[in-house]
N, C-alpha and C. Protein backbone atom coordinates (compact mmCIF):
# COMPACT_ATOMS: atom_id res chain seq x y z
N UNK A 1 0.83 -1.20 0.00
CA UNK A 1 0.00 0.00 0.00
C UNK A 1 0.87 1.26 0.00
N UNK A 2 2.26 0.99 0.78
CA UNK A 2 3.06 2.55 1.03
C UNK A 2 3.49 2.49 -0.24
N UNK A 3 3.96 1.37 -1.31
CA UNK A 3 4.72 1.73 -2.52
C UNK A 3 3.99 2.19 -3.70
N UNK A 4 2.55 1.69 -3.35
CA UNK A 4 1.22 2.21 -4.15
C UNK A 4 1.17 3.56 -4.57
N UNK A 5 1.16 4.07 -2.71
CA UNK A 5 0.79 5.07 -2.80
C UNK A 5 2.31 6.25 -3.22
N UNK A 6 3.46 5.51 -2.67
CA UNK A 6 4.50 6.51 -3.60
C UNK A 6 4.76 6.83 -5.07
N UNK A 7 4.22 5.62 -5.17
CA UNK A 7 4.28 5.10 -6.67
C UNK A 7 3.62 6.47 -7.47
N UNK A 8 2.08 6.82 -6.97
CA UNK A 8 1.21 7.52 -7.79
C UNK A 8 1.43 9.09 -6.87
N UNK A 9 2.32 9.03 -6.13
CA UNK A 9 2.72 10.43 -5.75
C UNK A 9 4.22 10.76 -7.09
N UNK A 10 4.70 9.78 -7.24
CA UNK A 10 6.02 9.95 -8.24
C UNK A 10 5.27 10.18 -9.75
N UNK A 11 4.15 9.82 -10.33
CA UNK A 11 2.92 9.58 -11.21
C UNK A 11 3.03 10.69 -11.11
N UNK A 12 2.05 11.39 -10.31
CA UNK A 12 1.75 12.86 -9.77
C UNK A 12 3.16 13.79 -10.34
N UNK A 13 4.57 13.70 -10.18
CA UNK A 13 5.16 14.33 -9.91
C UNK A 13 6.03 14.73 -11.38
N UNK A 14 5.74 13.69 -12.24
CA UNK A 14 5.89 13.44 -13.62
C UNK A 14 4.96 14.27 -14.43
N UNK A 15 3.41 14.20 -14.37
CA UNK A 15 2.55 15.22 -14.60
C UNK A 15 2.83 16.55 -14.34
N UNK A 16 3.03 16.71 -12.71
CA UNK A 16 3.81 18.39 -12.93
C UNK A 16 4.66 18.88 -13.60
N UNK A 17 5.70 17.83 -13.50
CA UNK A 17 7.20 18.26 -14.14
C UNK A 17 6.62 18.28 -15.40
N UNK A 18 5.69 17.92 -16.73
CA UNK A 18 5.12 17.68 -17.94
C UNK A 18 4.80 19.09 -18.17
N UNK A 19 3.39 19.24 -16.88
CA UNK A 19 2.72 20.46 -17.36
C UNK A 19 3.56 21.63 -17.07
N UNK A 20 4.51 21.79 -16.36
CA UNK A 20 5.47 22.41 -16.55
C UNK A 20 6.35 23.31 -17.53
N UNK A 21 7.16 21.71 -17.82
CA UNK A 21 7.97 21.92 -19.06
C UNK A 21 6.72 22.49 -20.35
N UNK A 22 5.61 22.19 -20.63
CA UNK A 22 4.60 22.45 -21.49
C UNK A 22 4.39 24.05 -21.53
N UNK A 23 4.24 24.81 -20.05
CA UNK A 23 4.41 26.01 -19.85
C UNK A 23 5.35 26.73 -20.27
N UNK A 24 6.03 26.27 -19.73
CA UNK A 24 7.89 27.10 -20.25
C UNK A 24 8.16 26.95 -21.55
N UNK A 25 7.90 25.79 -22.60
CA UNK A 25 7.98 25.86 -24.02
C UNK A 25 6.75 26.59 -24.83
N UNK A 26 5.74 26.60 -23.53
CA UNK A 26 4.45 27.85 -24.61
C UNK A 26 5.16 29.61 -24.40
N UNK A 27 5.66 29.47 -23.30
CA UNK A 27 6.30 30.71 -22.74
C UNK A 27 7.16 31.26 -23.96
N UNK A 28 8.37 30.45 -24.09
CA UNK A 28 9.67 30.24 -25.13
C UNK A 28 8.97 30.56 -26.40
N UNK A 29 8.23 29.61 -27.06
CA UNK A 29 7.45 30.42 -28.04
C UNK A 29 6.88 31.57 -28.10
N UNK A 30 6.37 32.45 -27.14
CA UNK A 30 5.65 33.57 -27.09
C UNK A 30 6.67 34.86 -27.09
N UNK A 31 7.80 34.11 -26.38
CA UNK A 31 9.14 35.55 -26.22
C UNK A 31 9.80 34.60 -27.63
N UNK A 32 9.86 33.69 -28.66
CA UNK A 32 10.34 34.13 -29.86
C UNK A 32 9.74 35.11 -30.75
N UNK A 33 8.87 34.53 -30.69
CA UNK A 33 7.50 35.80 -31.08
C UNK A 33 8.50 37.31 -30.97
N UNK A 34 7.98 37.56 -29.82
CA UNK A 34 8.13 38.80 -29.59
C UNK A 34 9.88 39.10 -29.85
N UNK A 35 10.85 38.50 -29.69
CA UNK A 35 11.97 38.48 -30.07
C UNK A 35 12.04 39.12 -31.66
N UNK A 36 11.44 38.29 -32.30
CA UNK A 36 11.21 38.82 -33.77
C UNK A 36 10.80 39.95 -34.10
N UNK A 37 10.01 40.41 -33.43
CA UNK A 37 9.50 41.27 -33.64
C UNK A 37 10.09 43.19 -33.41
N UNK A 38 11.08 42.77 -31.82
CA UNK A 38 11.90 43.29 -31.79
C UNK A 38 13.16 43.35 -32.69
N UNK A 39 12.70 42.17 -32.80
CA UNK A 39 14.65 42.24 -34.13
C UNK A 39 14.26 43.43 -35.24
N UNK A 40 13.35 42.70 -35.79
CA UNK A 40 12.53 43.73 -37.18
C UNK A 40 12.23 44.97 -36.67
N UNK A 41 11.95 45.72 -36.08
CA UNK A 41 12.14 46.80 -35.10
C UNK A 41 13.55 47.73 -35.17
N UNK A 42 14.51 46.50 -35.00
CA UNK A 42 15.73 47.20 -34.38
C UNK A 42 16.24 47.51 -35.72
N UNK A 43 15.96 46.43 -36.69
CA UNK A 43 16.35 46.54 -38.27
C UNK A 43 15.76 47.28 -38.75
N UNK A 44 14.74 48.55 -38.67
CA UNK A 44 13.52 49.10 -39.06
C UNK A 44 14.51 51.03 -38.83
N UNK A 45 14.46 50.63 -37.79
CA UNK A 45 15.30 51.83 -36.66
C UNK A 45 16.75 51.77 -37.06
N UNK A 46 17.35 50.95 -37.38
CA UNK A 46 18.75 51.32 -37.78
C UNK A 46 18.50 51.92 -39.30
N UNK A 47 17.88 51.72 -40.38
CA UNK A 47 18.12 52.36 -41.36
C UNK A 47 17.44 53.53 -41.37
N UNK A 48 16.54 53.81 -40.59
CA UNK A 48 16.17 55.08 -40.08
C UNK A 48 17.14 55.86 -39.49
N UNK A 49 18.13 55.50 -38.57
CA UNK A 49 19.36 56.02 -38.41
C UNK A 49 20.29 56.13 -40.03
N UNK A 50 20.20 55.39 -40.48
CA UNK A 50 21.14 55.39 -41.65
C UNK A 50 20.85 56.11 -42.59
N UNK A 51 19.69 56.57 -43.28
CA UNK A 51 19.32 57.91 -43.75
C UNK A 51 19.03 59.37 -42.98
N UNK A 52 19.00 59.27 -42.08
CA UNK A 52 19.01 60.93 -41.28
C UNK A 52 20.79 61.20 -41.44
N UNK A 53 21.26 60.02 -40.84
CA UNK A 53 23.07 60.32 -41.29
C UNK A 53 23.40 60.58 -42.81
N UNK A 54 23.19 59.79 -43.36
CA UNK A 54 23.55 60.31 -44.89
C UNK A 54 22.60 62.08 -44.96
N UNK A 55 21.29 62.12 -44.62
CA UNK A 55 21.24 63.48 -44.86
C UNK A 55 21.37 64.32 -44.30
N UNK A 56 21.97 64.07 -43.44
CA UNK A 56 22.79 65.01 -42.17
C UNK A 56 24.13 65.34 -42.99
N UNK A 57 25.15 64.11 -43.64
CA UNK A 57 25.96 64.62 -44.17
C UNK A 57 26.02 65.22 -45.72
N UNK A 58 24.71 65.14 -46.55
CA UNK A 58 24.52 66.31 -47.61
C UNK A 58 23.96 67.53 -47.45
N UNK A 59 23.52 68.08 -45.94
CA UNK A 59 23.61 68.90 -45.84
C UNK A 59 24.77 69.38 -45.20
N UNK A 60 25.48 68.61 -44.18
CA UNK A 60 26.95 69.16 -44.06
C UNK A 60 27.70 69.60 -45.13
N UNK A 61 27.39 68.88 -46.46
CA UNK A 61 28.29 69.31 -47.76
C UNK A 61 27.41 70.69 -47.93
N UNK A 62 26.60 70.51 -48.29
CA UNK A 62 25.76 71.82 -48.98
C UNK A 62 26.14 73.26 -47.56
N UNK A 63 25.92 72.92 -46.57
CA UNK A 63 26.31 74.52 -45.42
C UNK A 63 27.70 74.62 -45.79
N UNK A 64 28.63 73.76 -46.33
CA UNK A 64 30.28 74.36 -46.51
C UNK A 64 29.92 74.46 -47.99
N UNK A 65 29.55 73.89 -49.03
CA UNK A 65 29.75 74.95 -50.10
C UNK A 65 28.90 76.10 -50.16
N UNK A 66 27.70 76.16 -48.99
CA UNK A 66 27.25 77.47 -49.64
C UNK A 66 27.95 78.30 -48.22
N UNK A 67 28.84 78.54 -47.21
CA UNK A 67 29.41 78.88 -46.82
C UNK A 67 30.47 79.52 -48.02
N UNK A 68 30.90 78.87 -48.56
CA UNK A 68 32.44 78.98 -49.24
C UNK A 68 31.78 79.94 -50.74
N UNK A 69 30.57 79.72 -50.90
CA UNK A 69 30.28 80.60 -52.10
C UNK A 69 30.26 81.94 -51.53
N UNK A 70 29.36 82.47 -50.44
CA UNK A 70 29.90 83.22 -49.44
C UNK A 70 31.42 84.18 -49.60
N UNK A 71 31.98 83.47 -48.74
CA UNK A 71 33.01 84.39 -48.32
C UNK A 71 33.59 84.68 -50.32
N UNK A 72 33.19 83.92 -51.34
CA UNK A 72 34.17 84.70 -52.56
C UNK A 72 33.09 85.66 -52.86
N UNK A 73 31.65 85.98 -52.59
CA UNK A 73 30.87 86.90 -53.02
C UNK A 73 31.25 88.35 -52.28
N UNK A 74 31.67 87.64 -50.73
CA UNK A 74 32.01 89.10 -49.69
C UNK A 74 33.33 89.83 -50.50
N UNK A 75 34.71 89.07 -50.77
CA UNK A 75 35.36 88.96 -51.71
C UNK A 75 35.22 90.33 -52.33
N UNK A 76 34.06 89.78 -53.18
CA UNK A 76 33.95 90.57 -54.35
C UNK A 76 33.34 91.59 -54.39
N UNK A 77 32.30 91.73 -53.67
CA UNK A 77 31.72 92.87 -52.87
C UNK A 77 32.58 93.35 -52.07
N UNK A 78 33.60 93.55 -51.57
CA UNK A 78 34.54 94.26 -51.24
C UNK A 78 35.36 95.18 -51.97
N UNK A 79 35.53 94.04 -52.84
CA UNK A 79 36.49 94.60 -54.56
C UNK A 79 35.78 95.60 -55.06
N UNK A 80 34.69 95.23 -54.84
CA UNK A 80 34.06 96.30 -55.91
C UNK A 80 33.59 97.90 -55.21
N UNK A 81 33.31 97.48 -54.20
CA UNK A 81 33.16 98.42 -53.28
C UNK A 81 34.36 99.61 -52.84
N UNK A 82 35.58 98.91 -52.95
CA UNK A 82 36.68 99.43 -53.06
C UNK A 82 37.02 100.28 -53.89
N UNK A 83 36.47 100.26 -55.10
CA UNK A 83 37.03 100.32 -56.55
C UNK A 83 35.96 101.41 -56.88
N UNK A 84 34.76 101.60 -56.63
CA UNK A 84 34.09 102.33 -56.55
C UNK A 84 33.85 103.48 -56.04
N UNK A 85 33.74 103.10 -54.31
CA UNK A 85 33.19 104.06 -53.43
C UNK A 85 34.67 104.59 -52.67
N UNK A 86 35.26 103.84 -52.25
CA UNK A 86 36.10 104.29 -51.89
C UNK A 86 37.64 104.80 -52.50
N UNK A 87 37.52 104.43 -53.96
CA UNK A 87 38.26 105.00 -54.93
C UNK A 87 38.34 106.07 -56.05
N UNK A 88 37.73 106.67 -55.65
CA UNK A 88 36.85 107.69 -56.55
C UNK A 88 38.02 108.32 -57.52
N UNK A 89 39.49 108.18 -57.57
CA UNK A 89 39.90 108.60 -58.56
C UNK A 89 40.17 107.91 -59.61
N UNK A 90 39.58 106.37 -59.39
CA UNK A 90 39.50 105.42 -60.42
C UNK A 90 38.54 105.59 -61.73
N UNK A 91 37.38 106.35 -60.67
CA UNK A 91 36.52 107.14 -61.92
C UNK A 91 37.13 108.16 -63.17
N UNK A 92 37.91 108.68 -62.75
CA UNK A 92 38.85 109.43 -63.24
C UNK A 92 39.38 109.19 -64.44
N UNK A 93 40.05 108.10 -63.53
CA UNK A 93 41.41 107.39 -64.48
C UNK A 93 40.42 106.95 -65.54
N UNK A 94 38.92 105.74 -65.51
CA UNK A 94 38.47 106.07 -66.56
C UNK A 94 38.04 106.55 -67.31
N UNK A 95 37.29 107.39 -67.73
CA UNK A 95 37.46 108.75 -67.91
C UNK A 95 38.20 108.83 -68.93
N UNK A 96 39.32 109.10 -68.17
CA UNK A 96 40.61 109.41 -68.85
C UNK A 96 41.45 108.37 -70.09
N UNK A 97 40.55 107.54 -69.54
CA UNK A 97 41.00 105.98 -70.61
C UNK A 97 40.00 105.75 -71.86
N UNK A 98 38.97 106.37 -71.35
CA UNK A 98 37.62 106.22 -72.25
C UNK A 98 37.35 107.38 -73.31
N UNK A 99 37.25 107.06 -74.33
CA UNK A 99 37.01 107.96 -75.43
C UNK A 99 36.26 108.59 -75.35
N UNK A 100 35.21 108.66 -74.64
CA UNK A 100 33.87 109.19 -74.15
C UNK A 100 33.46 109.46 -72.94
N UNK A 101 32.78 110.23 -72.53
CA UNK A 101 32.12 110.44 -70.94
C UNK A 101 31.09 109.14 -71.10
N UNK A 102 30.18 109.24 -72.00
CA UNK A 102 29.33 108.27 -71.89
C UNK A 102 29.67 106.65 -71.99
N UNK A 103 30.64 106.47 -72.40
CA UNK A 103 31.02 104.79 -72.32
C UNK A 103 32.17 104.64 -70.69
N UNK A 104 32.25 105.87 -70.23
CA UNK A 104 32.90 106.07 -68.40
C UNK A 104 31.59 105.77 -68.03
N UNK A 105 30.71 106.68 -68.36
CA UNK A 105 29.42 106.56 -67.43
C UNK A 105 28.91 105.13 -67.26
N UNK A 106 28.77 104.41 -68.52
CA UNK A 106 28.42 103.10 -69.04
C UNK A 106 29.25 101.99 -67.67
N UNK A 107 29.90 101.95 -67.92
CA UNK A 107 31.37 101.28 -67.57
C UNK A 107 30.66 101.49 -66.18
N UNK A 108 30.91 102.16 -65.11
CA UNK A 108 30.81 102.86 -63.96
C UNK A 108 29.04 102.48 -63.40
N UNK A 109 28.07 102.41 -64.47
CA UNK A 109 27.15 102.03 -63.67
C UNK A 109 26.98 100.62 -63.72
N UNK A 110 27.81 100.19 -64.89
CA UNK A 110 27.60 98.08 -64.70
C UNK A 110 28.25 97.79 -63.68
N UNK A 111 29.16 98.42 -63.09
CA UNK A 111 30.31 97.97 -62.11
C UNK A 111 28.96 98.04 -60.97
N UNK A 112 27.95 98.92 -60.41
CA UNK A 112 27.42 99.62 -59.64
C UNK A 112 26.39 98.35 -59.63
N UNK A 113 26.03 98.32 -60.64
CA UNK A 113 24.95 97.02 -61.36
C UNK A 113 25.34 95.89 -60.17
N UNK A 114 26.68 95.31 -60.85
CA UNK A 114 27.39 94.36 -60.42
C UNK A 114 27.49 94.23 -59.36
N UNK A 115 27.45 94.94 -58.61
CA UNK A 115 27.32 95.62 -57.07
C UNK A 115 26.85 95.09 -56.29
N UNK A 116 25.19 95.62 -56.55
CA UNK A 116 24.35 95.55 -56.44
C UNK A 116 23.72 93.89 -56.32
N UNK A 117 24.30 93.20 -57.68
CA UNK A 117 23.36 91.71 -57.73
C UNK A 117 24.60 90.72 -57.24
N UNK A 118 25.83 91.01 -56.50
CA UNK A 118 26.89 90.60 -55.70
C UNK A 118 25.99 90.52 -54.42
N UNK A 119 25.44 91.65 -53.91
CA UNK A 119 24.98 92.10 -52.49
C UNK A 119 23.53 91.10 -52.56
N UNK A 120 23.06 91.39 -53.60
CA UNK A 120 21.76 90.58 -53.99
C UNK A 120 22.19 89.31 -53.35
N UNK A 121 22.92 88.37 -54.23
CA UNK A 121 23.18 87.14 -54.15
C UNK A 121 23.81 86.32 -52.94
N UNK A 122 24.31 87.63 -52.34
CA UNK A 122 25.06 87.35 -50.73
C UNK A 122 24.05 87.31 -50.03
N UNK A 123 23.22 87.91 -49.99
CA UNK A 123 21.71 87.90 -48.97
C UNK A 123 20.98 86.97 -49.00
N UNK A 124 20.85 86.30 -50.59
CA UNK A 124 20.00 85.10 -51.10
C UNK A 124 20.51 83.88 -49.95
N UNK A 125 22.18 83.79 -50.45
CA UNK A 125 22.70 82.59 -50.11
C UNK A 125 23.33 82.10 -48.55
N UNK A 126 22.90 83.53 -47.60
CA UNK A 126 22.99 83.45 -46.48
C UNK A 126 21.65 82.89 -46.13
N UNK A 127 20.81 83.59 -46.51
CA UNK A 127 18.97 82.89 -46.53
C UNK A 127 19.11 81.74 -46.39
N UNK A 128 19.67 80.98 -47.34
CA UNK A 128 20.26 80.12 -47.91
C UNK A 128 20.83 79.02 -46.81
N UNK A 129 22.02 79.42 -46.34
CA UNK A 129 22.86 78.98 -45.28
C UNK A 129 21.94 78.93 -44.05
N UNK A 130 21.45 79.95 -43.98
CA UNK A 130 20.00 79.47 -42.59
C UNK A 130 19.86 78.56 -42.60
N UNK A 131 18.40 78.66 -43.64
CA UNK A 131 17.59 77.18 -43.72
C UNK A 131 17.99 75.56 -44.11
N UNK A 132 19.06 76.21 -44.33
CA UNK A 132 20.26 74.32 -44.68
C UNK A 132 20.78 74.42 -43.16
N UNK A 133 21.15 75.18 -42.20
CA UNK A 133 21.36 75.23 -40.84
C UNK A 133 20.14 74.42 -39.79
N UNK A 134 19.32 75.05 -40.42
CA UNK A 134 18.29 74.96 -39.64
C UNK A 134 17.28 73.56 -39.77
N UNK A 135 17.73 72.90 -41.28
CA UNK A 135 17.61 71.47 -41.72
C UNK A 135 18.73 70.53 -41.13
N UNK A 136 19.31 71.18 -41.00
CA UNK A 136 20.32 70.31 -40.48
C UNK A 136 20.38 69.59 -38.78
N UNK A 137 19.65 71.13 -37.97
CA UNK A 137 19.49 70.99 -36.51
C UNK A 137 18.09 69.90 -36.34
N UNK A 138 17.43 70.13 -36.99
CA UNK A 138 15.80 69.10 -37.08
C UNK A 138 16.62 68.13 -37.39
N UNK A 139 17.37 68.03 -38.36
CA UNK A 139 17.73 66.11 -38.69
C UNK A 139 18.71 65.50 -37.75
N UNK A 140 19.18 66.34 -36.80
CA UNK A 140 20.11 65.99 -35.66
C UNK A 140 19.20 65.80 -34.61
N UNK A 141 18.26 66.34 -34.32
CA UNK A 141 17.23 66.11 -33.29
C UNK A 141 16.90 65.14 -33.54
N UNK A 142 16.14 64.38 -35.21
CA UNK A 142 15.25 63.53 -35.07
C UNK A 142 16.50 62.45 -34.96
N UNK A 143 17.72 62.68 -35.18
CA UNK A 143 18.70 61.44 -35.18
C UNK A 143 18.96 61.09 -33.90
N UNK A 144 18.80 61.89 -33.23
CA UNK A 144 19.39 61.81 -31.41
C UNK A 144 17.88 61.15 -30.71
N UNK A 145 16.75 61.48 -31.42
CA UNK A 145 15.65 60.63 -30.93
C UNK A 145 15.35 58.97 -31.04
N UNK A 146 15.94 58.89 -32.50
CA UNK A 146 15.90 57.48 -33.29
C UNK A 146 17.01 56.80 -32.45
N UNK A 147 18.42 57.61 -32.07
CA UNK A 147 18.89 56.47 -31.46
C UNK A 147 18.87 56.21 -30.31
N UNK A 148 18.23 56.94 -29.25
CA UNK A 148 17.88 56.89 -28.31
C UNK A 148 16.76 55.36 -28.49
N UNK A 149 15.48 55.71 -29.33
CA UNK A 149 14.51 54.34 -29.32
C UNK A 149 15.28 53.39 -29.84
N UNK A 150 16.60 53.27 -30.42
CA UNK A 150 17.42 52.45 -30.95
C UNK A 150 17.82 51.62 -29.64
N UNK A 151 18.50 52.39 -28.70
CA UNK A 151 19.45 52.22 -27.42
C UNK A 151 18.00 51.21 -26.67
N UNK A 152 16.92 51.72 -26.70
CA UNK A 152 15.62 50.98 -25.58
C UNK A 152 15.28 50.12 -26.46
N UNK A 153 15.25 49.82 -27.94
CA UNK A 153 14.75 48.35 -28.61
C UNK A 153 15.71 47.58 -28.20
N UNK A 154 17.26 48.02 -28.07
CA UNK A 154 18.28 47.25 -27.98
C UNK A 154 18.18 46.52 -26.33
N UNK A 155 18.49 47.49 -25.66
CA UNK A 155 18.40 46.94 -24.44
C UNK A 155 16.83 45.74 -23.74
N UNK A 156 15.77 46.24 -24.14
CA UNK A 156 14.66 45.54 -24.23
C UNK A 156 14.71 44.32 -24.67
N UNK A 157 15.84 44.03 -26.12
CA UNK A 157 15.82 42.61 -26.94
C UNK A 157 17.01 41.90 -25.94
N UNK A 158 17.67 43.02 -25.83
CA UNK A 158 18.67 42.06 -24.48
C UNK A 158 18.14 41.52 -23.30
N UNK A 159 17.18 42.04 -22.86
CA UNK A 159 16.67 41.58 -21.49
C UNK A 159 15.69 40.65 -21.99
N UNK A 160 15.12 40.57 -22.86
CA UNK A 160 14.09 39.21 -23.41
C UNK A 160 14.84 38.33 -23.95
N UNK A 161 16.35 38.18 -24.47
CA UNK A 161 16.91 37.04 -24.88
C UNK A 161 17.74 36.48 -23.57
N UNK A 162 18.34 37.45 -22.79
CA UNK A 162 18.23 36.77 -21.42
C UNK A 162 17.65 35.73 -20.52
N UNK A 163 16.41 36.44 -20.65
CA UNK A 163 15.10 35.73 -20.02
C UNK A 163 14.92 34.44 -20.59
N UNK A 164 14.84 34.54 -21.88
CA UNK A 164 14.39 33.38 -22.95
C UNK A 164 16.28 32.16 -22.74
N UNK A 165 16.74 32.93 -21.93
CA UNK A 165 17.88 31.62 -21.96
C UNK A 165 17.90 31.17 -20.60
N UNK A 166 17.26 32.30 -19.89
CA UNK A 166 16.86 31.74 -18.47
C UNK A 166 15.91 30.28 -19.07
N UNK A 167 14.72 30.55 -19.55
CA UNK A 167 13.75 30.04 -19.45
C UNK A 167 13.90 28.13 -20.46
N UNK A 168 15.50 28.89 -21.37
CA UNK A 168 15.94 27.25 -21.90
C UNK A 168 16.67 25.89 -21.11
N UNK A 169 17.13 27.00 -20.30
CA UNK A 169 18.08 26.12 -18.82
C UNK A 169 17.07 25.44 -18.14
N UNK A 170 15.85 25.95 -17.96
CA UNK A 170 15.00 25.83 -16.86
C UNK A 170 14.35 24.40 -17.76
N UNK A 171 13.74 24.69 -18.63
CA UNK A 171 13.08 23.09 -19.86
C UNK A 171 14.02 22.63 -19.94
N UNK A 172 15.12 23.03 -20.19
CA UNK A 172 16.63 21.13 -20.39
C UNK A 172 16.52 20.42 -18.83
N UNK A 173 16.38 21.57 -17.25
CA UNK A 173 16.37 21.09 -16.39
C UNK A 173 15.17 19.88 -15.76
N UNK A 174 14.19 20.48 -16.42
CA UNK A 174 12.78 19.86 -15.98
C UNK A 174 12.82 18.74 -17.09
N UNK A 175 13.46 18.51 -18.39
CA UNK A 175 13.81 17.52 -19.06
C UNK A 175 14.70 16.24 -18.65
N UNK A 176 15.68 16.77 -18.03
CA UNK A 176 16.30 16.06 -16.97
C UNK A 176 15.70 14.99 -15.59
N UNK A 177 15.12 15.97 -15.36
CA UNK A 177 14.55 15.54 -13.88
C UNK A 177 13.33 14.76 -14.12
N UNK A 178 12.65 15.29 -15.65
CA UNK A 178 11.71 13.91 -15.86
C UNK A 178 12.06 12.50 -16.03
N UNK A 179 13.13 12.73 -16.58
CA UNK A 179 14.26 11.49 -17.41
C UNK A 179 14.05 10.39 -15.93
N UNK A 180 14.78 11.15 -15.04
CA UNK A 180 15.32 10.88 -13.88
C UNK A 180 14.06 10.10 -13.10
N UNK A 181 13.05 10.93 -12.78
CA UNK A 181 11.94 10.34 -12.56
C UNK A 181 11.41 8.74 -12.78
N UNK A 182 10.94 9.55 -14.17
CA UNK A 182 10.67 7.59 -14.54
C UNK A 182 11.72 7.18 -15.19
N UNK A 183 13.24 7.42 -14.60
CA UNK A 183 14.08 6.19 -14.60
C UNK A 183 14.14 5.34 -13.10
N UNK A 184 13.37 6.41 -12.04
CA UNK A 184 13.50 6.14 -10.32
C UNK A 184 12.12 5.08 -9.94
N UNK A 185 10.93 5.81 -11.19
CA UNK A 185 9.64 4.75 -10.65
C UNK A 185 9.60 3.31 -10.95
N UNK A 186 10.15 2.84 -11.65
CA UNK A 186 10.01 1.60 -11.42
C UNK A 186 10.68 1.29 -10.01
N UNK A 187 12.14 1.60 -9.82
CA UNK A 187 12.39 1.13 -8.82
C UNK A 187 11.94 0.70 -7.66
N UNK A 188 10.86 1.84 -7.58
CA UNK A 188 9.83 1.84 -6.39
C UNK A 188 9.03 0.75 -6.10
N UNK A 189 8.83 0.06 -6.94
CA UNK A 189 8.30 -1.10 -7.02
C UNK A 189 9.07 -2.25 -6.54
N UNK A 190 8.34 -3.36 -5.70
CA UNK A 190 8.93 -4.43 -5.04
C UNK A 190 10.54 -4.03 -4.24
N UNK A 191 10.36 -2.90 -3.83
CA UNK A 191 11.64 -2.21 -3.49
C UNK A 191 10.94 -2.73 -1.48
N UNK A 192 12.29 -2.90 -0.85
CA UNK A 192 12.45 -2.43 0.75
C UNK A 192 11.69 -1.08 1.17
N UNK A 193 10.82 -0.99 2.37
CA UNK A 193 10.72 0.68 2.39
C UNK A 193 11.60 1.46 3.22
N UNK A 194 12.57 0.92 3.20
CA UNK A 194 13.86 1.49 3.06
C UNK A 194 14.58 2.56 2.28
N UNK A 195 14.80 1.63 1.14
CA UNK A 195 14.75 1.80 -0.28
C UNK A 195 13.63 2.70 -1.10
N UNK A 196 12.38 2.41 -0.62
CA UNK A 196 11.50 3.66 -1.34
C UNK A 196 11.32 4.21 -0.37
N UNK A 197 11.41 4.23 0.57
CA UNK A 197 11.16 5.90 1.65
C UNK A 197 12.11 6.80 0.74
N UNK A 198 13.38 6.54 0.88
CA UNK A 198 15.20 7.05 0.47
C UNK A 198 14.62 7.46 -1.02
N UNK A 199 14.12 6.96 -1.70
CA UNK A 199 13.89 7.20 -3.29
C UNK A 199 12.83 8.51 -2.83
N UNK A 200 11.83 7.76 -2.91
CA UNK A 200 10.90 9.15 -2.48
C UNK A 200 11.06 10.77 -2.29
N UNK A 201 11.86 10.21 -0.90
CA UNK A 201 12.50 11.74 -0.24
C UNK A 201 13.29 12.08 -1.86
N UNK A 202 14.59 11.60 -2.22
CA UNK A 202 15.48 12.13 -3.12
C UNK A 202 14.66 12.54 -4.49
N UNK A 203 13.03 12.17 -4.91
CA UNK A 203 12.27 12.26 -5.88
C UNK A 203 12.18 13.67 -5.50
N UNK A 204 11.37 14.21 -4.51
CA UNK A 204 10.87 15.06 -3.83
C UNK A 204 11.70 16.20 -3.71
């Protein structure tokens, strides 16, 4: 009757360890699931990082060449400004070079012209330099946001593949210990209760 009844307590104990392991492999499936899902995520979010960088760095190109168009327009608007306003006996000299007052005059207001759509074009392309500035600060924001949700998909997929290796140790263990089990119940049978008390307890 005592080996009966150990017998179908070790029965009993096989069923748990079953419905168990059954749990932990529905579990394991549910965090692959979601594993995947994070992966595709993280792969989703990195090339989202990977185009804000590439257009982070064509507008880095575009603020240095329209920087650099810049300083040769100031350049030249200097030159000319020089040559003009603050040279006034250059007027002179042409003049004096020119067969005519009216082809000096000519001469003297294209320079003025020129001037003028120098100063024009410096104003445009500072405009210019803004709003490529100012594209540039938005695509650094949204890049510093993306990798930030980059840094929490990452860490998140780390702590669920963790878990999920916690949770593989734990099914090889309860795989084990079933093994073990009904390799112990027969024993129990026609055994000393000696012998199955000692089994029992060590089942247990």
């Amino acid at each position: 009757l005592v080996d009966g009844s150990r017998h179908r307590r070790v029965v009993g104990d096989i069923a748990t360890a079953l419905a168990t392991e059954q749990r932990v492999s529905a579990t394991l499936d549910q965090f692959s699931g979601t594993e995947q899902v994070l992966t595709d995520e993280v792969a989703q979010e990195e090339q989202v990082i990977s185009n804000l960088e590439d257009q982070i760095a064509q507008l880095d190109q575009q603020i240095s060449d329209t920087e650099a168009r810049i300083e040769v327009e100031k350049e030249q608007l200097a030159a000319m400004s020089r040559a003009i306003y603050r040279q006034p006996d250059s007027f002179w000299l042409l003049i004096a070079r020119s067969s005519n007052l009216h082809e000096a005059l000519l001469a003297t207001a294209d320079a003025i012209v020129a001037g003028e759509r120098a100063h024009t074009l410096q104003t445009k392309l500072e405009a210019d330099l803004a709003k490529l500035q100012a594209d540039r600060d938005a695509r650094q924001a949204d890049l510093d946001r993306e990798n930030n949700t980059l840094d929490l998909l990452n860490a998140n997929l780390s702590s669920l593949q963790e878990v999920m290796s916690e949770q593989t140790d734990v099914s090889g263990e309860l795989s084990d210990l079933i093994t073990q089990i009904e390799g112990a119940k027969d024993q129990l049978t026609n055994q000393p209760p000696s012998v199955t008390s000692d089994l029992a307890q060590l089942l247990e």
